[in-house]
PDB file of N, CA and C in Angstrom:
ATOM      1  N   UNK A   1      -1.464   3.626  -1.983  1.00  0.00           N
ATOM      2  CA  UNK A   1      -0.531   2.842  -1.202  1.00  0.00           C
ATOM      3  C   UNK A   1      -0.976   1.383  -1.215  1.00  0.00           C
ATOM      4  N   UNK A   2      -0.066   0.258  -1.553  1.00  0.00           N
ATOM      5  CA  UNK A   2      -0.382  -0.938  -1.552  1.00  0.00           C
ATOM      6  C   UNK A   2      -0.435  -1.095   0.081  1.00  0.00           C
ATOM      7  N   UNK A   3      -0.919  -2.298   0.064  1.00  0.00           N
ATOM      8  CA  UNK A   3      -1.294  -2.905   1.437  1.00  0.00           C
ATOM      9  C   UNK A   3      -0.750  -4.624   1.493  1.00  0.00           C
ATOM     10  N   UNK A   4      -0.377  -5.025   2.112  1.00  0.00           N
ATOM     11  CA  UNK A   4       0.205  -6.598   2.008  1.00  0.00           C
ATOM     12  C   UNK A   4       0.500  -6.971   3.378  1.00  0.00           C
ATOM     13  N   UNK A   5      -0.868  -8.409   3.198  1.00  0.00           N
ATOM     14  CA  UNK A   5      -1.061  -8.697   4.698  1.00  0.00           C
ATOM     15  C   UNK A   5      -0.077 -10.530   4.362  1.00  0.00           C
ATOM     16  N   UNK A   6       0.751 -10.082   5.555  1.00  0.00           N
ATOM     17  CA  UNK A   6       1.924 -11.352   5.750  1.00  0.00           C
ATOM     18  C   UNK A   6       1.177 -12.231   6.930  1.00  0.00           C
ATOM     19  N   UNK A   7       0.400 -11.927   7.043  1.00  0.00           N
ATOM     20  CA  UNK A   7       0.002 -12.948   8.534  1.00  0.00           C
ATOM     21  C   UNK A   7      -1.608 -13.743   8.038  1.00  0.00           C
ATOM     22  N   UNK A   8      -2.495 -13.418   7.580  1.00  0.00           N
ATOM     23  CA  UNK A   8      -3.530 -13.655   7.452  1.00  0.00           C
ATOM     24  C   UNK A   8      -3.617 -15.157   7.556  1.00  0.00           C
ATOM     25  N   UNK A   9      -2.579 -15.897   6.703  1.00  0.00           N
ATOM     26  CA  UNK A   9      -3.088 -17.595   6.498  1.00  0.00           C
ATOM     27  C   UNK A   9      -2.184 -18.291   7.485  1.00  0.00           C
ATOM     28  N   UNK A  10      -1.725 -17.079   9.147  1.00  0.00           N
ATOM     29  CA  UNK A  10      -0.729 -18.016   9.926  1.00  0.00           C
ATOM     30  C   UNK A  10       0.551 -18.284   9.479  1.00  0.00           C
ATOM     31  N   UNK A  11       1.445 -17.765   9.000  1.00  0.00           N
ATOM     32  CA  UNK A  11       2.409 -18.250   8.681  1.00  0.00           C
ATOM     33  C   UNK A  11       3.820 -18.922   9.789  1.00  0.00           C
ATOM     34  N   UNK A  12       4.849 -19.466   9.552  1.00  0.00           N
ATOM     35  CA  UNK A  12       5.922 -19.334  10.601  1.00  0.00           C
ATOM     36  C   UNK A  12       6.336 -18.053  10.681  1.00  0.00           C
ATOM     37  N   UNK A  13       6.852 -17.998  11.295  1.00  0.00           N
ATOM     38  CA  UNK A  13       7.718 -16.659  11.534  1.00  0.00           C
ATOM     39  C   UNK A  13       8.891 -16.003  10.365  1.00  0.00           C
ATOM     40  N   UNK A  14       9.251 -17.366  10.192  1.00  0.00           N
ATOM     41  CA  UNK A  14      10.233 -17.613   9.171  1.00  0.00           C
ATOM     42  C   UNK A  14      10.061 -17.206   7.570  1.00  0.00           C
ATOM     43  N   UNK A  15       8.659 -17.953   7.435  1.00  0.00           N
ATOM     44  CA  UNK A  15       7.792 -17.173   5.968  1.00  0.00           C
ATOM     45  C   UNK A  15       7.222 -16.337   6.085  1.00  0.00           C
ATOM     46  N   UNK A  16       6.873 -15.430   7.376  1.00  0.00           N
ATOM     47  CA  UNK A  16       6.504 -14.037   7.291  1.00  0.00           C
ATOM     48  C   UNK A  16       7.630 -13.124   6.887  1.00  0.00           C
ATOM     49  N   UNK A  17       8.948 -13.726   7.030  1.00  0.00           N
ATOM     50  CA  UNK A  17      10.233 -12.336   6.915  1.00  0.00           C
ATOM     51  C   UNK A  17      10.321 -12.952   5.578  1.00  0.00           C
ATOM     52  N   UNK A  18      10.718 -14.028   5.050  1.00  0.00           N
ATOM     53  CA  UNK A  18      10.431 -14.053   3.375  1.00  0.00           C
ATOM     54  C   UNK A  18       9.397 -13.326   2.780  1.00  0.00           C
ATOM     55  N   UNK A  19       8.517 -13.143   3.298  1.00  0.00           N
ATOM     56  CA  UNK A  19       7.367 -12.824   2.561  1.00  0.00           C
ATOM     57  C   UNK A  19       7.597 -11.300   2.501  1.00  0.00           C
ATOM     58  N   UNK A  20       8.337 -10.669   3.341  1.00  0.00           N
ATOM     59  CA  UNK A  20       8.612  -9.401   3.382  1.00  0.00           C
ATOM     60  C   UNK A  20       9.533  -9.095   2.942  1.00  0.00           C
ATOM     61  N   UNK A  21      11.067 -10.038   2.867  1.00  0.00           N
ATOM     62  CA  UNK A  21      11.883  -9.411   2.099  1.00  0.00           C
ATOM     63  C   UNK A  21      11.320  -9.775   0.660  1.00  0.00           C
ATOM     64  N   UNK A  22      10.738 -10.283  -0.014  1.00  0.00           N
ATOM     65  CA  UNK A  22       9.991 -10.573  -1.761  1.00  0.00           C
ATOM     66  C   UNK A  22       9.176  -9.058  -1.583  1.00  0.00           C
ATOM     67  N   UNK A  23       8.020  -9.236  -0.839  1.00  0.00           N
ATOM     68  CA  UNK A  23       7.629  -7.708  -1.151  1.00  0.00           C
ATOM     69  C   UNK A  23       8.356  -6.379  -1.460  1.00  0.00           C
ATOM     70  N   UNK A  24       9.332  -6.465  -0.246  1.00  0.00           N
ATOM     71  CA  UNK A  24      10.313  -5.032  -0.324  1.00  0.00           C
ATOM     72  C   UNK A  24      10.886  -5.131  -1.856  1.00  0.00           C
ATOM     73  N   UNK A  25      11.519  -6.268  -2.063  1.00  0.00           N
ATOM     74  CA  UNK A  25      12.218  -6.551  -3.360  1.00  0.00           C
ATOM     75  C   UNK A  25      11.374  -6.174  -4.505  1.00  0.00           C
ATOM     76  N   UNK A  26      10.186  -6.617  -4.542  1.00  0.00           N
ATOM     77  CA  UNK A  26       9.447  -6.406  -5.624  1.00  0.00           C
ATOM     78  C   UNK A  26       9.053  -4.717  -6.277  1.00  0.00           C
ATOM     79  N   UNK A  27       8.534  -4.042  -4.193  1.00  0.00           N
ATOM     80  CA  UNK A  27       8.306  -2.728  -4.748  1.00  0.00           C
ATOM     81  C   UNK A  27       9.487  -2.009  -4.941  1.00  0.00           C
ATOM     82  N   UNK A  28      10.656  -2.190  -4.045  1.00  0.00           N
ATOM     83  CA  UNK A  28      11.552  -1.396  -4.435  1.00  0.00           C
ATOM     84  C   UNK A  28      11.402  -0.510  -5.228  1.00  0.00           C
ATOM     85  N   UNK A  29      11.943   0.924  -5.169  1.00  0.00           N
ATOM     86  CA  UNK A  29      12.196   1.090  -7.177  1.00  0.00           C
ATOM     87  C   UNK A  29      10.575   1.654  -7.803  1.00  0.00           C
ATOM     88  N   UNK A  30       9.429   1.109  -7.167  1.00  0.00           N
ATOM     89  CA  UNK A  30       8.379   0.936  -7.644  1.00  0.00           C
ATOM     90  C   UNK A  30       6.682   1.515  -6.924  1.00  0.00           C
ATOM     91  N   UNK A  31       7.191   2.193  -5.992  1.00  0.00           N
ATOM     92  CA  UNK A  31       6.283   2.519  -5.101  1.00  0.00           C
ATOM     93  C   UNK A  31       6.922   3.351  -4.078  1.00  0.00           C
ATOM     94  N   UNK A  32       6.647   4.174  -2.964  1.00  0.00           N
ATOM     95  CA  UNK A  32       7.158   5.116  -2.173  1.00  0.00           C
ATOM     96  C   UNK A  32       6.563   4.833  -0.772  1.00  0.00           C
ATOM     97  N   UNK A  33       5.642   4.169  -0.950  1.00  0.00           N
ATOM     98  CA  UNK A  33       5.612   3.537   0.608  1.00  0.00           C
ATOM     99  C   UNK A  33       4.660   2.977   0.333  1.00  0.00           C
ATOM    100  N   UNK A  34       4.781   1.515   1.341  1.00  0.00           N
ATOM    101  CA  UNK A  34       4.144  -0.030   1.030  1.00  0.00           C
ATOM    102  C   UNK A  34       3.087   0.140   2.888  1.00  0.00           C
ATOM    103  N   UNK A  35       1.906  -0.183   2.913  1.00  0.00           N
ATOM    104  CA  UNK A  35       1.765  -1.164   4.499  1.00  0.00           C
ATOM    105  C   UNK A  35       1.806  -2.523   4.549  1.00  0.00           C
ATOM    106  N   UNK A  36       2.457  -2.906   5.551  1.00  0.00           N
ATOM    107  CA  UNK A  36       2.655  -4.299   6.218  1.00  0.00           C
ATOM    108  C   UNK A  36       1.897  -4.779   7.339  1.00  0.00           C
ATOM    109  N   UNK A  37       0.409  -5.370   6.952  1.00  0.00           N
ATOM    110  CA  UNK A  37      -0.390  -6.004   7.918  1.00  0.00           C
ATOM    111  C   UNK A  37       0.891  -7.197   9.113  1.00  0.00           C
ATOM    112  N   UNK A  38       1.207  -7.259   9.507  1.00  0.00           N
ATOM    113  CA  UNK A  38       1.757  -8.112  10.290  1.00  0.00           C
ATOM    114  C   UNK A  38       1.348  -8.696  12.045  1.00  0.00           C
ATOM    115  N   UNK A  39      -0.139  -7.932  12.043  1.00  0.00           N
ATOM    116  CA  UNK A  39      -0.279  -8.906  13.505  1.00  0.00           C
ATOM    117  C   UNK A  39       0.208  -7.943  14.388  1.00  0.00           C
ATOM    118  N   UNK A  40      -0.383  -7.700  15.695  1.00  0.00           N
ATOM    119  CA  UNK A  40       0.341  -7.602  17.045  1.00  0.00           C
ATOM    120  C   UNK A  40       0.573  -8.439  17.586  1.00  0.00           C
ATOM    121  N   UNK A  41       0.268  -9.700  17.484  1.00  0.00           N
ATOM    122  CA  UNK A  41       0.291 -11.495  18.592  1.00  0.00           C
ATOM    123  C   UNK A  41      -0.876 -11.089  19.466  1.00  0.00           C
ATOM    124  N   UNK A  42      -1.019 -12.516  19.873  1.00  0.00           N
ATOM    125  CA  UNK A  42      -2.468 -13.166  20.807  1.00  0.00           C
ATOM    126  C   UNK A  42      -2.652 -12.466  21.933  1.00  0.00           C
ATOM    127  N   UNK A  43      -1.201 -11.743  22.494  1.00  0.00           N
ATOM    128  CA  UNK A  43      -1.213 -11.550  23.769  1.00  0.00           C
ATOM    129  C   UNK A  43      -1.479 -10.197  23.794  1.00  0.00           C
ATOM    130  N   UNK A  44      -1.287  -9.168  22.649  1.00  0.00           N
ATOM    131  CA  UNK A  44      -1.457  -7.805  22.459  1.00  0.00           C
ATOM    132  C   UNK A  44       0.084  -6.923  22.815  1.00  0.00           C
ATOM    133  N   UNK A  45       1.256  -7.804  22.773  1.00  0.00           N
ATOM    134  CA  UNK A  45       2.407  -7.285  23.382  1.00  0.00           C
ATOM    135  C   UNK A  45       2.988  -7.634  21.784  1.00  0.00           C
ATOM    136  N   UNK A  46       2.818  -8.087  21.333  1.00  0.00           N
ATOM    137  CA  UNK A  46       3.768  -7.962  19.856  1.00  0.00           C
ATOM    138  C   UNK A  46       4.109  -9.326  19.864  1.00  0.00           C
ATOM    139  N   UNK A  47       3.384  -9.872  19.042  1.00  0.00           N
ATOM    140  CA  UNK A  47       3.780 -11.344  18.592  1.00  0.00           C
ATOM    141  C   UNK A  47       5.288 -11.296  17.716  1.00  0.00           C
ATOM    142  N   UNK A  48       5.721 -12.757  17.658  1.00  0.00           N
ATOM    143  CA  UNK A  48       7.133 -13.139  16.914  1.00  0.00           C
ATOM    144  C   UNK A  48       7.254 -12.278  15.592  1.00  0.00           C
ATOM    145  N   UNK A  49       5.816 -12.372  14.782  1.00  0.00           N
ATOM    146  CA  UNK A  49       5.589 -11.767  13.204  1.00  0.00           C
ATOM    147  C   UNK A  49       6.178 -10.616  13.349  1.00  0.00           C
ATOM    148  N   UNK A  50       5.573 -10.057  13.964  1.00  0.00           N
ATOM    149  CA  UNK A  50       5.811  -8.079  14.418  1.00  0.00           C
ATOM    150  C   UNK A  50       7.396  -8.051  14.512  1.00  0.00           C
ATOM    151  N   UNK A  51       7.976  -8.593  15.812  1.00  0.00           N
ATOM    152  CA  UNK A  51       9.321  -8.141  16.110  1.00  0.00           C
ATOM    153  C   UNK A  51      10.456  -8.331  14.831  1.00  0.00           C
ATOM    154  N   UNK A  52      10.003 -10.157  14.094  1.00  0.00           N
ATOM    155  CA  UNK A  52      11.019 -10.330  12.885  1.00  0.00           C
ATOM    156  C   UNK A  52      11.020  -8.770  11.983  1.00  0.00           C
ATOM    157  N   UNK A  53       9.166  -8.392  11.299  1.00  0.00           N
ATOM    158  CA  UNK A  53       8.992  -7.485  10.610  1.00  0.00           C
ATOM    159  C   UNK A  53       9.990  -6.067  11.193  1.00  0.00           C
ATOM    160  N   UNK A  54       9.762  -5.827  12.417  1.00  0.00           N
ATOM    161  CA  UNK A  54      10.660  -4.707  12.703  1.00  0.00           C
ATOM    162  C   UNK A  54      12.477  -4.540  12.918  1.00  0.00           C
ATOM    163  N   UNK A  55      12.516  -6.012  13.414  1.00  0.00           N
ATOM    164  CA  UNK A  55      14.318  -6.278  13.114  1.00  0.00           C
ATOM    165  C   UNK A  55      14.469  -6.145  12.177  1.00  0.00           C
ATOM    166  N   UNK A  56      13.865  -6.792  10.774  1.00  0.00           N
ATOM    167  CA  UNK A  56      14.238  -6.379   9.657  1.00  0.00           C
ATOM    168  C   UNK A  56      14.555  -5.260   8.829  1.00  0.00           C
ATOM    169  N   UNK A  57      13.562  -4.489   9.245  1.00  0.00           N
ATOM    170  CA  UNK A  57      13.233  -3.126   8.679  1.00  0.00           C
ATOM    171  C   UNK A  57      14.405  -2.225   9.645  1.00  0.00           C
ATOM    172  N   UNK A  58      14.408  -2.595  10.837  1.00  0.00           N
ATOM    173  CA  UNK A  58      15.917  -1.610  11.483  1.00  0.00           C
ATOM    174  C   UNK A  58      17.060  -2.229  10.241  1.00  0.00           C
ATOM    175  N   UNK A  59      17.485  -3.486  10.235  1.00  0.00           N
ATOM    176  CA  UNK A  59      18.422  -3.681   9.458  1.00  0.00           C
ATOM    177  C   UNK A  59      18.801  -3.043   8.155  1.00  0.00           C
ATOM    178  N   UNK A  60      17.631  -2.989   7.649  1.00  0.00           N
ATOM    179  CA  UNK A  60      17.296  -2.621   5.898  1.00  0.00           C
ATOM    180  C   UNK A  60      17.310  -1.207   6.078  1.00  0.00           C
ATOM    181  N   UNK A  61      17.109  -0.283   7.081  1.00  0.00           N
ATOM    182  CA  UNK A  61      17.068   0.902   7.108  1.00  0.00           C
ATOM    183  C   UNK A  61      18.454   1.193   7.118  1.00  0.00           C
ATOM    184  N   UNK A  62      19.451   0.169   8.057  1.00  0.00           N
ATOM    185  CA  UNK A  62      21.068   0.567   8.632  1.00  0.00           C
ATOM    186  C   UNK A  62      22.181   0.021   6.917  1.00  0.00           C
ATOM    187  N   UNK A  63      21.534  -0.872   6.475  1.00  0.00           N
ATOM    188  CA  UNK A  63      21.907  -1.168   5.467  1.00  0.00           C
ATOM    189  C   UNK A  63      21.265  -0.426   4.012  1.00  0.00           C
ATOM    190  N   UNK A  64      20.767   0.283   4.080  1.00  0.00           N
ATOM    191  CA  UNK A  64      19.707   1.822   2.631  1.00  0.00           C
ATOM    192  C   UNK A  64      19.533   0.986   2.074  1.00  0.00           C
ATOM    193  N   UNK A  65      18.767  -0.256   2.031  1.00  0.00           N
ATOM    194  CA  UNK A  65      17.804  -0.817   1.078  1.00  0.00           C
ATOM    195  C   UNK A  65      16.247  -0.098   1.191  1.00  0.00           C
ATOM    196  N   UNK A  66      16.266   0.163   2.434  1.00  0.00           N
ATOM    197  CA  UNK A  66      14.690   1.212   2.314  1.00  0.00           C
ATOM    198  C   UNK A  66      15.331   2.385   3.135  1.00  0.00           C
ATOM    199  N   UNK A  67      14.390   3.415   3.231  1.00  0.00           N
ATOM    200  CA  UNK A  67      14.849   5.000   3.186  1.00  0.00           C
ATOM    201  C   UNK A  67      14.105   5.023   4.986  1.00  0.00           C
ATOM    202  N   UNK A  68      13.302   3.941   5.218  1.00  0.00           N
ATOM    203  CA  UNK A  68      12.467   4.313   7.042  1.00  0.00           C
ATOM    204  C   UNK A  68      11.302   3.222   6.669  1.00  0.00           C
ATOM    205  N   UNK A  69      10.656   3.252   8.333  1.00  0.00           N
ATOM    206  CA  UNK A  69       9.640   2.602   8.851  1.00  0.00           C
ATOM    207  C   UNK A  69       8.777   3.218   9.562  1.00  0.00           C
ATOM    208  N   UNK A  70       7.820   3.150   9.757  1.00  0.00           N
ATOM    209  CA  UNK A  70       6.952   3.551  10.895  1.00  0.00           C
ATOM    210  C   UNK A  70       6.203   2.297  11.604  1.00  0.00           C
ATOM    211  N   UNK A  71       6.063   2.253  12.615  1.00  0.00           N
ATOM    212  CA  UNK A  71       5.336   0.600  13.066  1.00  0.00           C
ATOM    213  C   UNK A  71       4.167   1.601  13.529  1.00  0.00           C
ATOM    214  N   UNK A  72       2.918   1.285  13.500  1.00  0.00           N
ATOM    215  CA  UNK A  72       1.483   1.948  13.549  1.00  0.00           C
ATOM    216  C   UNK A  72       1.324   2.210  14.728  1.00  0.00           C
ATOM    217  N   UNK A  73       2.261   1.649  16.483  1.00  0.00           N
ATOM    218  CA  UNK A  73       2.101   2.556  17.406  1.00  0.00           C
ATOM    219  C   UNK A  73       2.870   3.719  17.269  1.00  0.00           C
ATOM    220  N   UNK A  74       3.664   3.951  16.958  1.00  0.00           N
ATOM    221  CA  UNK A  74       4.558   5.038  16.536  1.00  0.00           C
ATOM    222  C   UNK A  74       3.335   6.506  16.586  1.00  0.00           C
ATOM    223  N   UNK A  75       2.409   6.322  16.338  1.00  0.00           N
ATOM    224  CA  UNK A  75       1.153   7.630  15.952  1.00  0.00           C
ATOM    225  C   UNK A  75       0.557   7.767  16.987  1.00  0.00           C
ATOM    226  N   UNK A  76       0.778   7.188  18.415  1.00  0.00           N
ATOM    227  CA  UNK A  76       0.025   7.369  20.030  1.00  0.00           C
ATOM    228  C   UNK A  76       1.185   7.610  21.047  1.00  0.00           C
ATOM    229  N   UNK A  77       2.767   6.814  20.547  1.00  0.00           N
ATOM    230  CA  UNK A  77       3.513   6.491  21.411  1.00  0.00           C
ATOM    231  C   UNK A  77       4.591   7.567  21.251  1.00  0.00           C
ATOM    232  N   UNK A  78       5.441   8.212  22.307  1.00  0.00           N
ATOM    233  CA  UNK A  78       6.686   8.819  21.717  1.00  0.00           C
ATOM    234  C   UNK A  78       7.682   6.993  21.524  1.00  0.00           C
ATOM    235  N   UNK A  79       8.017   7.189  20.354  1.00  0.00           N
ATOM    236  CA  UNK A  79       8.766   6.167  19.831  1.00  0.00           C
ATOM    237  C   UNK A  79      10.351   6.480  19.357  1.00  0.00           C
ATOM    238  N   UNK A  80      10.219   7.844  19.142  1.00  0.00           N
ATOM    239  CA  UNK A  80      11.209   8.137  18.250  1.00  0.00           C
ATOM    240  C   UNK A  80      11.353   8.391  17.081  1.00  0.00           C
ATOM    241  N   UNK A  81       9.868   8.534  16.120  1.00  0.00           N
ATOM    242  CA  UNK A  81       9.307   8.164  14.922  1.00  0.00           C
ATOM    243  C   UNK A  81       8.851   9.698  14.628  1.00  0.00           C
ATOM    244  N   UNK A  82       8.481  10.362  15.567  1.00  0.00           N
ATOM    245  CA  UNK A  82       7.989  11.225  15.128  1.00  0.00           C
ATOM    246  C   UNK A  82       8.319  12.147  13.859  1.00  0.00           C
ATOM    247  N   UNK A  83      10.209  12.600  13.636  1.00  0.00           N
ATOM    248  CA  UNK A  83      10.389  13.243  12.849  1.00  0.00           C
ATOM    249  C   UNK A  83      10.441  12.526  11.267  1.00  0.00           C
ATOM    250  N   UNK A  84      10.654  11.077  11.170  1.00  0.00           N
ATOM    251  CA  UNK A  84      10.175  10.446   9.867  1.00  0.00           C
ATOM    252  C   UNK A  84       8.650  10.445   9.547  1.00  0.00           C
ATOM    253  N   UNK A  85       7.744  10.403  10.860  1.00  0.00           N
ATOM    254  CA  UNK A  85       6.190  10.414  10.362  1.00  0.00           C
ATOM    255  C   UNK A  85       6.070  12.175   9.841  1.00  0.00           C
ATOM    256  N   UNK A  86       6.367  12.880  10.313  1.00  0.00           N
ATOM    257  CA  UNK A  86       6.500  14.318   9.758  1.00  0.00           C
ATOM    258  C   UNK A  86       6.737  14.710   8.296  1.00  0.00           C
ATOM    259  N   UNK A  87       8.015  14.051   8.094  1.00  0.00           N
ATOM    260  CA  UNK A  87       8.963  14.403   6.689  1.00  0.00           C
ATOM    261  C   UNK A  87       8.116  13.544   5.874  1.00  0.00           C
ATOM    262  N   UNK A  88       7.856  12.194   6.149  1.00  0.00           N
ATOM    263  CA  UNK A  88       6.770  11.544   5.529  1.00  0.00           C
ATOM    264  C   UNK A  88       5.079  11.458   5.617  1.00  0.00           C
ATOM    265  N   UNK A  89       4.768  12.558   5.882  1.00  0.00           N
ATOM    266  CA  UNK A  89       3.077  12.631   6.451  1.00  0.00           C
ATOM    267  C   UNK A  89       2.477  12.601   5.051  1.00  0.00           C
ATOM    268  N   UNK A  90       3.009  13.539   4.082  1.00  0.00           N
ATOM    269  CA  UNK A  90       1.989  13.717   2.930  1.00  0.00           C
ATOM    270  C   UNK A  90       2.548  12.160   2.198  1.00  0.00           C
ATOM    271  N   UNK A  91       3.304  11.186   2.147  1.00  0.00           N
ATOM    272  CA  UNK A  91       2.817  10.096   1.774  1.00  0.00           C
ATOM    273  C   UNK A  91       2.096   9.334   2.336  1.00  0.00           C
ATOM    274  N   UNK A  92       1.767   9.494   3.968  1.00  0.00           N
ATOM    275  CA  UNK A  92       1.168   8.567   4.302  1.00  0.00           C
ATOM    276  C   UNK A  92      -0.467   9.245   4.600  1.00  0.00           C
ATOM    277  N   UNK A  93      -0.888  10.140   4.841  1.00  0.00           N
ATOM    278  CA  UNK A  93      -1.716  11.015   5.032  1.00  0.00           C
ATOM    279  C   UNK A  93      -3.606  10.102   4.514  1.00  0.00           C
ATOM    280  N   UNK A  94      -3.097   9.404   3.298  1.00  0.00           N
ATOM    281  CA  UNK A  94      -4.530   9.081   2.833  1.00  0.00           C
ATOM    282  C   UNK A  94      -4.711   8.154   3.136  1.00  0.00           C
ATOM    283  N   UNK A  95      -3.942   6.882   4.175  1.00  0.00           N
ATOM    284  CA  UNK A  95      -4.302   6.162   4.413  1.00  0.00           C
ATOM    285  C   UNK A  95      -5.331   5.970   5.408  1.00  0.00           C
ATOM    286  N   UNK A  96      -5.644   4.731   5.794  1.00  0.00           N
ATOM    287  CA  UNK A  96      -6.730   4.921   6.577  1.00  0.00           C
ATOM    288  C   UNK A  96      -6.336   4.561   7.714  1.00  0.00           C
ATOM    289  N   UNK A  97      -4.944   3.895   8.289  1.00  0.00           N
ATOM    290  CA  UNK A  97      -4.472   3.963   9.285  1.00  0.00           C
ATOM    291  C   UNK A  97      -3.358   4.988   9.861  1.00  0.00           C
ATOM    292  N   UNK A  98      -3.400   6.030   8.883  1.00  0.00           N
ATOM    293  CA  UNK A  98      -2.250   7.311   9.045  1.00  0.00           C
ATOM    294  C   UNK A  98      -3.305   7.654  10.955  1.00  0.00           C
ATOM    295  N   UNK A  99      -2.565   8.324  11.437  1.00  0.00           N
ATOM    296  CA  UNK A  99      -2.835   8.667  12.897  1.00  0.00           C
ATOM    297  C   UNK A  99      -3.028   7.864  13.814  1.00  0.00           C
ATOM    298  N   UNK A 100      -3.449   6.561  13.682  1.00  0.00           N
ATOM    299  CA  UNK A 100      -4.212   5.863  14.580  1.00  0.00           C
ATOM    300  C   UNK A 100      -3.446   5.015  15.017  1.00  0.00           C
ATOM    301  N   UNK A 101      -3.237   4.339  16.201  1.00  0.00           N
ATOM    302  CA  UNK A 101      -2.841   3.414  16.765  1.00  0.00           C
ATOM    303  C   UNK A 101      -3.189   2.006  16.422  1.00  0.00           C
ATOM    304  N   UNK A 102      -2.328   1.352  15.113  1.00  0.00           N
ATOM    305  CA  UNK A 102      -2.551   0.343  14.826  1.00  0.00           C
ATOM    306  C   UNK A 102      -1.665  -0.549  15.408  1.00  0.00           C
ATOM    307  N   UNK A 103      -1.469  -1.431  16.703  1.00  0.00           N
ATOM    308  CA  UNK A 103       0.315  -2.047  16.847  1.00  0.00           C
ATOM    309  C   UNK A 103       0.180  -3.354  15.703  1.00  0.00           C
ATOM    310  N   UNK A 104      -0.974  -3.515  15.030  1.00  0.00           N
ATOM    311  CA  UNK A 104      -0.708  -4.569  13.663  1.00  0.00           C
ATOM    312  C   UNK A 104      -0.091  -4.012  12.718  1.00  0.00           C
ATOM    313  N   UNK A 105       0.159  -2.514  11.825  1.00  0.00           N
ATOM    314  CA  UNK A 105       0.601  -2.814  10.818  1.00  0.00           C
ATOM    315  C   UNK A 105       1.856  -1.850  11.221  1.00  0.00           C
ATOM    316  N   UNK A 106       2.746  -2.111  10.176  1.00  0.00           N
ATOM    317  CA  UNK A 106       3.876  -1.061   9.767  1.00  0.00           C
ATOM    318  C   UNK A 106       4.037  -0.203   8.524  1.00  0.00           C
ATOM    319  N   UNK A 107       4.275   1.155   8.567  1.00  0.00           N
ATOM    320  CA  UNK A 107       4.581   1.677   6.907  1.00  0.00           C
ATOM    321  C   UNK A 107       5.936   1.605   6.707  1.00  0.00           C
ATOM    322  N   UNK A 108       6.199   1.555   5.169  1.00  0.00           N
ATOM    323  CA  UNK A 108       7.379   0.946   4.975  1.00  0.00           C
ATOM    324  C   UNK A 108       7.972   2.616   3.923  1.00  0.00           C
ATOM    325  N   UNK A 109       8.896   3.229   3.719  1.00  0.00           N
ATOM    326  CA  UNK A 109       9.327   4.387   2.868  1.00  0.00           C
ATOM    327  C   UNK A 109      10.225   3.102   2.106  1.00  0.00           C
ATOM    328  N   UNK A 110       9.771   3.444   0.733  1.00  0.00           N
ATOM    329  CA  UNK A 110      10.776   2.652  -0.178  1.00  0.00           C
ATOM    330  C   UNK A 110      11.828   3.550  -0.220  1.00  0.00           C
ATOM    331  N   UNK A 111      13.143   2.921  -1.326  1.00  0.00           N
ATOM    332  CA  UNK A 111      13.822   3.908  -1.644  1.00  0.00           C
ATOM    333  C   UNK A 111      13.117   4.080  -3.237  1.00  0.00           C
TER     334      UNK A 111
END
């Protein structure tokens, strides 16, 4: 599973969701599920990065450019996630944040 951290060098908010729709674009087609380092914010409630990353990914899910998401509390929290982390466990299984309560990253199901 690739890994692609959108936050590391600070970005706006603005070039973190570019930076994510180029990734999605790129693996598309090309991979079966991507992680998205994106930050929880300073405050531990979900910085700007996080929420763009997850509006997006609702959108892209309502529009089948990608097949689902998981955001890394999703694995402590009832979220609603549970039956995509299920159907998708054996792709995500070897990672090293599969189970754990990460609220920094998200997994992404390509199509």
């Amino acid at each position: 599973m690739k890994t692609f951290d959108i936050k590391s060098d600070m970005p706006t908010t603005a070039e973190a969701g570019v930076r994510l729709a180029n990734i999605i674009r790129t693996c598309n087609g090309k991979d079966k599920v991507i992680k998205i380092v994106h930050g929880y914010g300073s405050t531990g409630v979900g910085g700007s990065i996080k929420q763009t990353v997850h509006s997006s990914l609702r959108k892209r899910v309502r529009s089948g450019e990608i097949k689902a998401y998981i955001p890394g509390e999703a694995f402590s929290h009832p979220m609603g996630f549970d039956e995509i982390i299920q159907t998708y466990a054996s792709l995500l299984k070897s990672d090293s944040d599969y189970r754990k309560m990460n609220d920094g990253i998200t997994f992404v199901i390509l199509k």
